[in-house]
N, C-alpha and C. Protein backbone atom coordinates (compact mmCIF):
# COMPACT_ATOMS: atom_id res chain seq x y z
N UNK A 1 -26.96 -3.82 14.94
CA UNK A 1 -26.03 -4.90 14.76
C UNK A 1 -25.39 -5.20 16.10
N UNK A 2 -24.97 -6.17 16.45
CA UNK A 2 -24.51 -6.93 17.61
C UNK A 2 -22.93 -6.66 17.44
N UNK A 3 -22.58 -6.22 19.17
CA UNK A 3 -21.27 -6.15 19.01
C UNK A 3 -20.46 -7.29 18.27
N UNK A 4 -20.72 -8.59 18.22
CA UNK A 4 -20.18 -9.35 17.75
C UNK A 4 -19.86 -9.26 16.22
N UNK A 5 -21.47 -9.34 15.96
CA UNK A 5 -21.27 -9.04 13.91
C UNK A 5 -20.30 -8.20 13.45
N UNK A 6 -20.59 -6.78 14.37
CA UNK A 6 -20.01 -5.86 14.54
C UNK A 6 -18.64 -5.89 14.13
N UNK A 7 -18.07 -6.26 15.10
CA UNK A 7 -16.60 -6.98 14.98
C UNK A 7 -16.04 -8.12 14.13
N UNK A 8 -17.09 -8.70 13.40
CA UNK A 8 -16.47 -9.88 12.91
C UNK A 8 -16.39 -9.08 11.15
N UNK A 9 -17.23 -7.99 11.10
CA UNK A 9 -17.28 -7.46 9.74
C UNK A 9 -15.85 -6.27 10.15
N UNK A 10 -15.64 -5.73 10.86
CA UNK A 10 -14.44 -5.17 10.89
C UNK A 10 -13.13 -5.98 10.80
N UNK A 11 -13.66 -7.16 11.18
CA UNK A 11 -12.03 -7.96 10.86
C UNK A 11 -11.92 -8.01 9.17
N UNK A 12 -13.15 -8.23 8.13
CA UNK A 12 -12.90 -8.76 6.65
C UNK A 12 -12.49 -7.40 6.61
N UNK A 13 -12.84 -6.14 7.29
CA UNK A 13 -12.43 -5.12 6.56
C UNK A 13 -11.01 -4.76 6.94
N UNK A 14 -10.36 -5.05 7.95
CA UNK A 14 -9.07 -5.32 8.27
C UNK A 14 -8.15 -6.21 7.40
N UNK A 15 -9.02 -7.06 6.99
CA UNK A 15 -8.24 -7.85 6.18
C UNK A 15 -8.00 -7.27 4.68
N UNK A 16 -9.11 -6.48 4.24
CA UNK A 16 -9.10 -6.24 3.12
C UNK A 16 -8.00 -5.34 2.49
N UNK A 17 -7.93 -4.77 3.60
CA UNK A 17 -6.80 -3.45 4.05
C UNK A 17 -5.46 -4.19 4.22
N UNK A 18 -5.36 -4.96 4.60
CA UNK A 18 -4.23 -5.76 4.30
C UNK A 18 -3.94 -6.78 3.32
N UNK A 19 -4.38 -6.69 2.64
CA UNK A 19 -4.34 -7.78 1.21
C UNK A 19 -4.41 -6.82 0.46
N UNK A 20 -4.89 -5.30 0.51
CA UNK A 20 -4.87 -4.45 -0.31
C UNK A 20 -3.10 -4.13 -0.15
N UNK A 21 -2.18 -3.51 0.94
CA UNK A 21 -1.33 -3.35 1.20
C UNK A 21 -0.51 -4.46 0.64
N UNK A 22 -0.58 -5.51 0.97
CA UNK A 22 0.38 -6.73 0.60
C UNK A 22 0.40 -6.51 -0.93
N UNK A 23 -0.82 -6.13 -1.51
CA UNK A 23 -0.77 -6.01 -3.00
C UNK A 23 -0.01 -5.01 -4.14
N UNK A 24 0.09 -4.07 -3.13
CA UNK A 24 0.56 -2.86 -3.53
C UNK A 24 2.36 -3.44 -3.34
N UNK A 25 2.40 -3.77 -2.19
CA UNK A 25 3.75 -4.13 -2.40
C UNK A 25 4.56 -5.07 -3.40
N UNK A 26 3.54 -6.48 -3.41
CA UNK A 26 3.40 -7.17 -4.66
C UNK A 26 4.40 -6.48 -5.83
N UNK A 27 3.25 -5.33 -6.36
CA UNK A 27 3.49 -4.65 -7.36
C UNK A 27 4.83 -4.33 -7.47
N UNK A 28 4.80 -3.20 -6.01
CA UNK A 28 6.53 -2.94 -6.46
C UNK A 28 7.61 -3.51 -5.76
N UNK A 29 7.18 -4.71 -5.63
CA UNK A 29 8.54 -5.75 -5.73
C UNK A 29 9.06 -6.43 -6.39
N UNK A 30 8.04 -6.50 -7.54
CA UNK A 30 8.09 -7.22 -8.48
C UNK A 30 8.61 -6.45 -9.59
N UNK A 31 8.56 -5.08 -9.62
CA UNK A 31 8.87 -4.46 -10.93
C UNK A 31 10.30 -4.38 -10.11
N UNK A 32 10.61 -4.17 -8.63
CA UNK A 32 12.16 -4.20 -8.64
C UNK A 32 12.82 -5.31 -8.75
N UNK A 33 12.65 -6.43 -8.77
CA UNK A 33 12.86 -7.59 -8.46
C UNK A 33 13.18 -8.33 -9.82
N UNK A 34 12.02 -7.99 -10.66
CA UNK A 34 12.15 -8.61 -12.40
C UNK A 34 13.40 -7.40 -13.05
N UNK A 35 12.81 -5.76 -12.71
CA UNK A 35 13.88 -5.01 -13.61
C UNK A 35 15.18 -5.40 -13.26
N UNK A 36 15.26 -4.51 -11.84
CA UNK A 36 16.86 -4.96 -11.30
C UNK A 36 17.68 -6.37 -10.82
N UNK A 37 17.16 -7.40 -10.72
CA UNK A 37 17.53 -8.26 -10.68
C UNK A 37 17.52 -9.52 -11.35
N UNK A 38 16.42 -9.26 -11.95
CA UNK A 38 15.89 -10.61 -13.20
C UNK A 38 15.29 -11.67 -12.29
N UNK A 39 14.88 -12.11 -11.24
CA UNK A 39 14.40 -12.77 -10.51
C UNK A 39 12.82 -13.30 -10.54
N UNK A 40 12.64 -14.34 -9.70
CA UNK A 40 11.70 -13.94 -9.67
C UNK A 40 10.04 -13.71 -10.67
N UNK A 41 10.35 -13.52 -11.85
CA UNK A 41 9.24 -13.06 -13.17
C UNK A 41 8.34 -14.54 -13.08
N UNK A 42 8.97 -15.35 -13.18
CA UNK A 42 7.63 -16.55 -13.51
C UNK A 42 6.55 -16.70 -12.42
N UNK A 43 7.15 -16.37 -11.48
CA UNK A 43 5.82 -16.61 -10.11
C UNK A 43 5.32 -15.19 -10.14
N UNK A 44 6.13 -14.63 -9.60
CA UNK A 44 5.60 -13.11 -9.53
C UNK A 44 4.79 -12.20 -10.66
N UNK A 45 4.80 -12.30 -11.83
CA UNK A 45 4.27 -12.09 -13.10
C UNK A 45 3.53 -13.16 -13.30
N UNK A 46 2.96 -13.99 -12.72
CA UNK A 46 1.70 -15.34 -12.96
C UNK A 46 0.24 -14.72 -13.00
N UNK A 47 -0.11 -14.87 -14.48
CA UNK A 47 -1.45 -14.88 -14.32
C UNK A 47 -2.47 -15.02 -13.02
N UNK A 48 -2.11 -16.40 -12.70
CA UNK A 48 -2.65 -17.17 -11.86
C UNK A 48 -2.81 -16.55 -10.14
N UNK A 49 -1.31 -15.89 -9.97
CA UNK A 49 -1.53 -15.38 -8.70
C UNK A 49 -2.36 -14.28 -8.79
N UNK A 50 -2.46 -13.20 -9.75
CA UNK A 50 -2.69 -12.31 -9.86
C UNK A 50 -4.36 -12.56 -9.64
N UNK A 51 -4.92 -13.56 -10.34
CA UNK A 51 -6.08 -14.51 -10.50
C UNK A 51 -6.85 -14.19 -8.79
N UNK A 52 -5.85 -15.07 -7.95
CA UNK A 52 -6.27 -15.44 -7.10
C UNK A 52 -6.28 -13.97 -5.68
N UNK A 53 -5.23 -13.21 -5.71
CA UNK A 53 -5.64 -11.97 -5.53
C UNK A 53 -6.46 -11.50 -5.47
N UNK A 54 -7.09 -11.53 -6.83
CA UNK A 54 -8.73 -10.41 -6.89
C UNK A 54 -9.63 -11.37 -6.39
N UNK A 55 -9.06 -12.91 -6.73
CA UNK A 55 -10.61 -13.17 -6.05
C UNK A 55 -10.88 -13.42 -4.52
N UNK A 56 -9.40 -13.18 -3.93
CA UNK A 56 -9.66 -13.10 -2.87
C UNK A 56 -10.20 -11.67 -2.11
N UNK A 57 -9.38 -10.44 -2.95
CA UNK A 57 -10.08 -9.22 -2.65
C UNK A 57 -11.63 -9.05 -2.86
N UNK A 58 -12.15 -10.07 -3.88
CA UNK A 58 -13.74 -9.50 -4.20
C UNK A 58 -14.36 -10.11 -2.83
N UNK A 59 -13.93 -11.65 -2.66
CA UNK A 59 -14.74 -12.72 -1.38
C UNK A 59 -14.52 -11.71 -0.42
N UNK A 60 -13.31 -11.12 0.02
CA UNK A 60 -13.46 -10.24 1.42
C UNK A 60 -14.43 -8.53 1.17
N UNK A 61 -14.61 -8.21 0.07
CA UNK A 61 -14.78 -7.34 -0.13
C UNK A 61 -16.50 -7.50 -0.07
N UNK A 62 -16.46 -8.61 -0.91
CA UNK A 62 -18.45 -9.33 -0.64
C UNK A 62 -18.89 -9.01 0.56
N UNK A 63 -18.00 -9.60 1.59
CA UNK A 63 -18.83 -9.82 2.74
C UNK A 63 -18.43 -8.51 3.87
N UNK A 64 -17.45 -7.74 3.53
CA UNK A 64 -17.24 -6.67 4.48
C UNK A 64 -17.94 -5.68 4.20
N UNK A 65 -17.71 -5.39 2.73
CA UNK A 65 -18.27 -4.20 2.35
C UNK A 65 -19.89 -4.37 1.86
N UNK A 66 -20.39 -5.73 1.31
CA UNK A 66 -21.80 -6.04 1.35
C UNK A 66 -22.22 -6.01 3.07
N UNK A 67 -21.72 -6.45 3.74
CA UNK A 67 -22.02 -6.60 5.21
C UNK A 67 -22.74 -4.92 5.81
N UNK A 68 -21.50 -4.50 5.60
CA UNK A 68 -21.78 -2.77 6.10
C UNK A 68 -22.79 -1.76 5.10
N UNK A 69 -22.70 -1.89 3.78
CA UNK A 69 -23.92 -1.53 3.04
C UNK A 69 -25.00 -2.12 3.37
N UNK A 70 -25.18 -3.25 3.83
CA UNK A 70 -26.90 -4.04 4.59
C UNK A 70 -27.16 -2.93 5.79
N UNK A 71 -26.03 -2.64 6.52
CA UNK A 71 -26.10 -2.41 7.84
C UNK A 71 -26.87 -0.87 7.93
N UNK A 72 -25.78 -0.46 6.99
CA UNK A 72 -25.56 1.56 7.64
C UNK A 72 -26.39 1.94 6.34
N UNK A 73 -26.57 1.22 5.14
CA UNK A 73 -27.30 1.59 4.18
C UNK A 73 -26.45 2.83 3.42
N UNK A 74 -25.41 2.98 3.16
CA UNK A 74 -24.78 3.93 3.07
C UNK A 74 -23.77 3.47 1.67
N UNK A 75 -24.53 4.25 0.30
CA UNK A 75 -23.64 4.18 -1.16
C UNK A 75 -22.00 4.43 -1.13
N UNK A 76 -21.49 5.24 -0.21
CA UNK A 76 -20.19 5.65 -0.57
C UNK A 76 -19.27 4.20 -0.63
N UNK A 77 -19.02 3.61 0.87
CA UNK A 77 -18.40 2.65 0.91
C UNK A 77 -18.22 1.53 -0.60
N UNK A 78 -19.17 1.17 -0.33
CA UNK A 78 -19.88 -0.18 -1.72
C UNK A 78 -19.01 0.43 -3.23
N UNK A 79 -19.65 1.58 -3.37
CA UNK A 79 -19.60 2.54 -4.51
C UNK A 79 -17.57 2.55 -4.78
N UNK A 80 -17.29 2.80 -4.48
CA UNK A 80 -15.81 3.19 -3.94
C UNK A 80 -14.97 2.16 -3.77
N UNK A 81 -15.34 0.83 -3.21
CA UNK A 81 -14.73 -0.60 -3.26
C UNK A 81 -14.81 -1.37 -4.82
N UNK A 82 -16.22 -0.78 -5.30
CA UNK A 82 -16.33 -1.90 -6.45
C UNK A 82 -15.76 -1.14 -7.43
N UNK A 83 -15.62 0.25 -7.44
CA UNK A 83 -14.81 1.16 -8.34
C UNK A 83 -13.13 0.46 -8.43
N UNK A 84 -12.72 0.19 -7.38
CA UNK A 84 -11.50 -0.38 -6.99
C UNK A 84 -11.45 -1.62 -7.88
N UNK A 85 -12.08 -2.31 -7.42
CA UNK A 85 -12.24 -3.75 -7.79
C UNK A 85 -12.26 -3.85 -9.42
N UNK A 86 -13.34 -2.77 -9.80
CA UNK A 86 -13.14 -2.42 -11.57
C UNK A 86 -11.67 -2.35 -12.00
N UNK A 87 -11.44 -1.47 -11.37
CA UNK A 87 -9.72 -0.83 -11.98
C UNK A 87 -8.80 -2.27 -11.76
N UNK A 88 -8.90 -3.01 -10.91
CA UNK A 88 -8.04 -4.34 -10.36
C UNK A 88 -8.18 -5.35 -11.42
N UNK A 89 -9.61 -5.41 -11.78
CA UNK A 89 -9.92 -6.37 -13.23
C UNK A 89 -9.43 -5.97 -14.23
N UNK A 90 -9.88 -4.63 -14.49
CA UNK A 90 -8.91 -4.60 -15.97
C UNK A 90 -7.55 -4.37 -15.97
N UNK A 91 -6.87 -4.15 -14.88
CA UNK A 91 -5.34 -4.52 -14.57
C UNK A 91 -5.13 -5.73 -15.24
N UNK A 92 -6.35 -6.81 -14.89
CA UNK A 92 -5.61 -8.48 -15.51
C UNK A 92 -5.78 -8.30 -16.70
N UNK A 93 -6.24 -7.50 -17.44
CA UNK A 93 -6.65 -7.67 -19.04
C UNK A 93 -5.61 -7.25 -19.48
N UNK A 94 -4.65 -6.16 -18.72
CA UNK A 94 -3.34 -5.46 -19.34
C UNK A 94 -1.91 -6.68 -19.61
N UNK A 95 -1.48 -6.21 -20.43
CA UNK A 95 -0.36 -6.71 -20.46
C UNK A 95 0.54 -6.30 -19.47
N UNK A 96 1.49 -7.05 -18.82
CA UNK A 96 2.28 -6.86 -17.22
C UNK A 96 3.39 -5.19 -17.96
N UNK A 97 3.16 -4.17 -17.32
CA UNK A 97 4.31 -3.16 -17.33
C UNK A 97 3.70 -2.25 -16.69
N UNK A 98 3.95 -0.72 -16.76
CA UNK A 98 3.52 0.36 -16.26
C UNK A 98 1.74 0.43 -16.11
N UNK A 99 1.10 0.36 -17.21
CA UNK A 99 -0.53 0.60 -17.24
C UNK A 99 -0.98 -0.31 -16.21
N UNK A 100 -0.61 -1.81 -16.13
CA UNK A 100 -0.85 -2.62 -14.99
C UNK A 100 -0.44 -2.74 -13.51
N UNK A 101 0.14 -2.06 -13.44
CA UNK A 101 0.17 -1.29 -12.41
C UNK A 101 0.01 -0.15 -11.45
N UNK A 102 -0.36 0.35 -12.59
CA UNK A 102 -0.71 1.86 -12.12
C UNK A 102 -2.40 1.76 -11.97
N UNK A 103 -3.13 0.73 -12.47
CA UNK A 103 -4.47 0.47 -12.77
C UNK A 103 -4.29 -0.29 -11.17
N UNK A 104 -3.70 -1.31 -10.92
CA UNK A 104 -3.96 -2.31 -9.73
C UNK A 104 -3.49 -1.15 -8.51
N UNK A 105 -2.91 -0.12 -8.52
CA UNK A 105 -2.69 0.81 -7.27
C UNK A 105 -3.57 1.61 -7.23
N UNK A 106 -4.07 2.27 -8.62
CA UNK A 106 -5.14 2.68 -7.98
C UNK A 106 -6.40 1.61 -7.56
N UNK A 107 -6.67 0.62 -8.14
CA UNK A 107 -7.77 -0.29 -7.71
C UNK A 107 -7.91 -0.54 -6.00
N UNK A 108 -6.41 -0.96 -5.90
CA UNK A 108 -6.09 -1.44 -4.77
C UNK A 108 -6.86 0.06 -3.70
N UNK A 109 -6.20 1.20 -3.66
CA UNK A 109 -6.50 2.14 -2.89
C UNK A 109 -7.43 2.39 -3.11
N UNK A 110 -8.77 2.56 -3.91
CA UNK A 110 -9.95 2.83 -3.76
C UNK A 110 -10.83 1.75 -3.13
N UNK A 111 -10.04 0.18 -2.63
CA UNK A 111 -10.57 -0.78 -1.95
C UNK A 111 -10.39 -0.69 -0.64
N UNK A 112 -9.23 0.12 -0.31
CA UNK A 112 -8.97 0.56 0.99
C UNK A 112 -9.45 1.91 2.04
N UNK A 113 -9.74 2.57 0.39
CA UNK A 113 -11.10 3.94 0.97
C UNK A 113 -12.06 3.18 1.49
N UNK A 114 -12.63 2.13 0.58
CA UNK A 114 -14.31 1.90 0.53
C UNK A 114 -14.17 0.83 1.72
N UNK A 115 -13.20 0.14 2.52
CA UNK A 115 -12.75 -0.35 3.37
C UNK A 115 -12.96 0.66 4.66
N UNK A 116 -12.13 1.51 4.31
CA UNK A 116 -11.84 2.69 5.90
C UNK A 116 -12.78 2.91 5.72
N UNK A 117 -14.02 3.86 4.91
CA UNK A 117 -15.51 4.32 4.86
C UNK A 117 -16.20 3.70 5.83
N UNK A 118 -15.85 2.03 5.20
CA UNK A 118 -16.69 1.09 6.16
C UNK A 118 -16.92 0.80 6.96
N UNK A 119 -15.64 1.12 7.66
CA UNK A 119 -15.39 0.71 9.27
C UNK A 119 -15.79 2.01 9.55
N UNK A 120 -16.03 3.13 9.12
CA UNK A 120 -16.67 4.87 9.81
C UNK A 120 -17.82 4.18 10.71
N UNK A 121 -17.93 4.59 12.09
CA UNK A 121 -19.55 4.65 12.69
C UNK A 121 -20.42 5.32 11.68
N UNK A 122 -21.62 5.21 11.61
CA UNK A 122 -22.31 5.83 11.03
C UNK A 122 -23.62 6.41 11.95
N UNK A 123 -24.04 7.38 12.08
CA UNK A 123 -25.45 7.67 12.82
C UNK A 123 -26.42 6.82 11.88
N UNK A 124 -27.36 6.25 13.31
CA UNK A 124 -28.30 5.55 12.90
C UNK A 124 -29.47 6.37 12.24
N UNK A 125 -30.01 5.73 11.20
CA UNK A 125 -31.34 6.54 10.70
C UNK A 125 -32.28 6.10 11.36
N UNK A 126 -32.76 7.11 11.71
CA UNK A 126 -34.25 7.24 12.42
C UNK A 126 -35.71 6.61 11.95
């Protein structure tokens, strides 16, 4: 792979890692934000954003983590992101409280393993 590709697939995975983070916070700003303050619930509790989240995590996740499985040929990464991505979907199927969140943190962090995995050098196979 070309230093360039190289680098341009470490940025989706940079990104992913940060939309994973932003998400996590999401979460618990929102449970402080709706409990303790009442604020906030109609946007922050939206289907819709929540919607657009995953599908932005899957598009970056397509091409970073499909990118680097073409590359290094290597199950863990892939394996470990889409595990994430599972747990993140059926987060939307939950009704908004504890289970939905605890499903989207872990989703979220097993997108950020299969993320860091990704960006690992890998020895080339021979």
């Amino acid at each position: 792979m070309t230093d360039t590709s190289s680098s341009i697939r470490r940025r989706f995975d940079r990104a992913g890692i940060v939309l994973a983070g932003l998400c996590v916070l999401h979460c618990i700003a929102t449970v402080v934000l709706v409990s303790a303050l009442g604020v906030g619930g109609h946007f922050l509790l939206s289907p819709e954003f929540h919607r657009v989240g995953l599908a932005l995590a899957l598009i970056i996740a397509a091409v970073a983590i499909g990118w680097g499985a073409l590359k290094h040929r290597r199950a863990a990464p892939f394996v470990t992101a889409m595990m994430g991505l599972t747990f993140m979907g059926g987060a939307l199927a939950m009704p908004h409280g504890t289970g939905e969140v605890v499903l989207t943190i872990i989703g979220v962090s097993l997108v950020t393993v299969g993320h860091l995995l990704n960006m690992r050098p890998f020895a080339k196979r021979g």
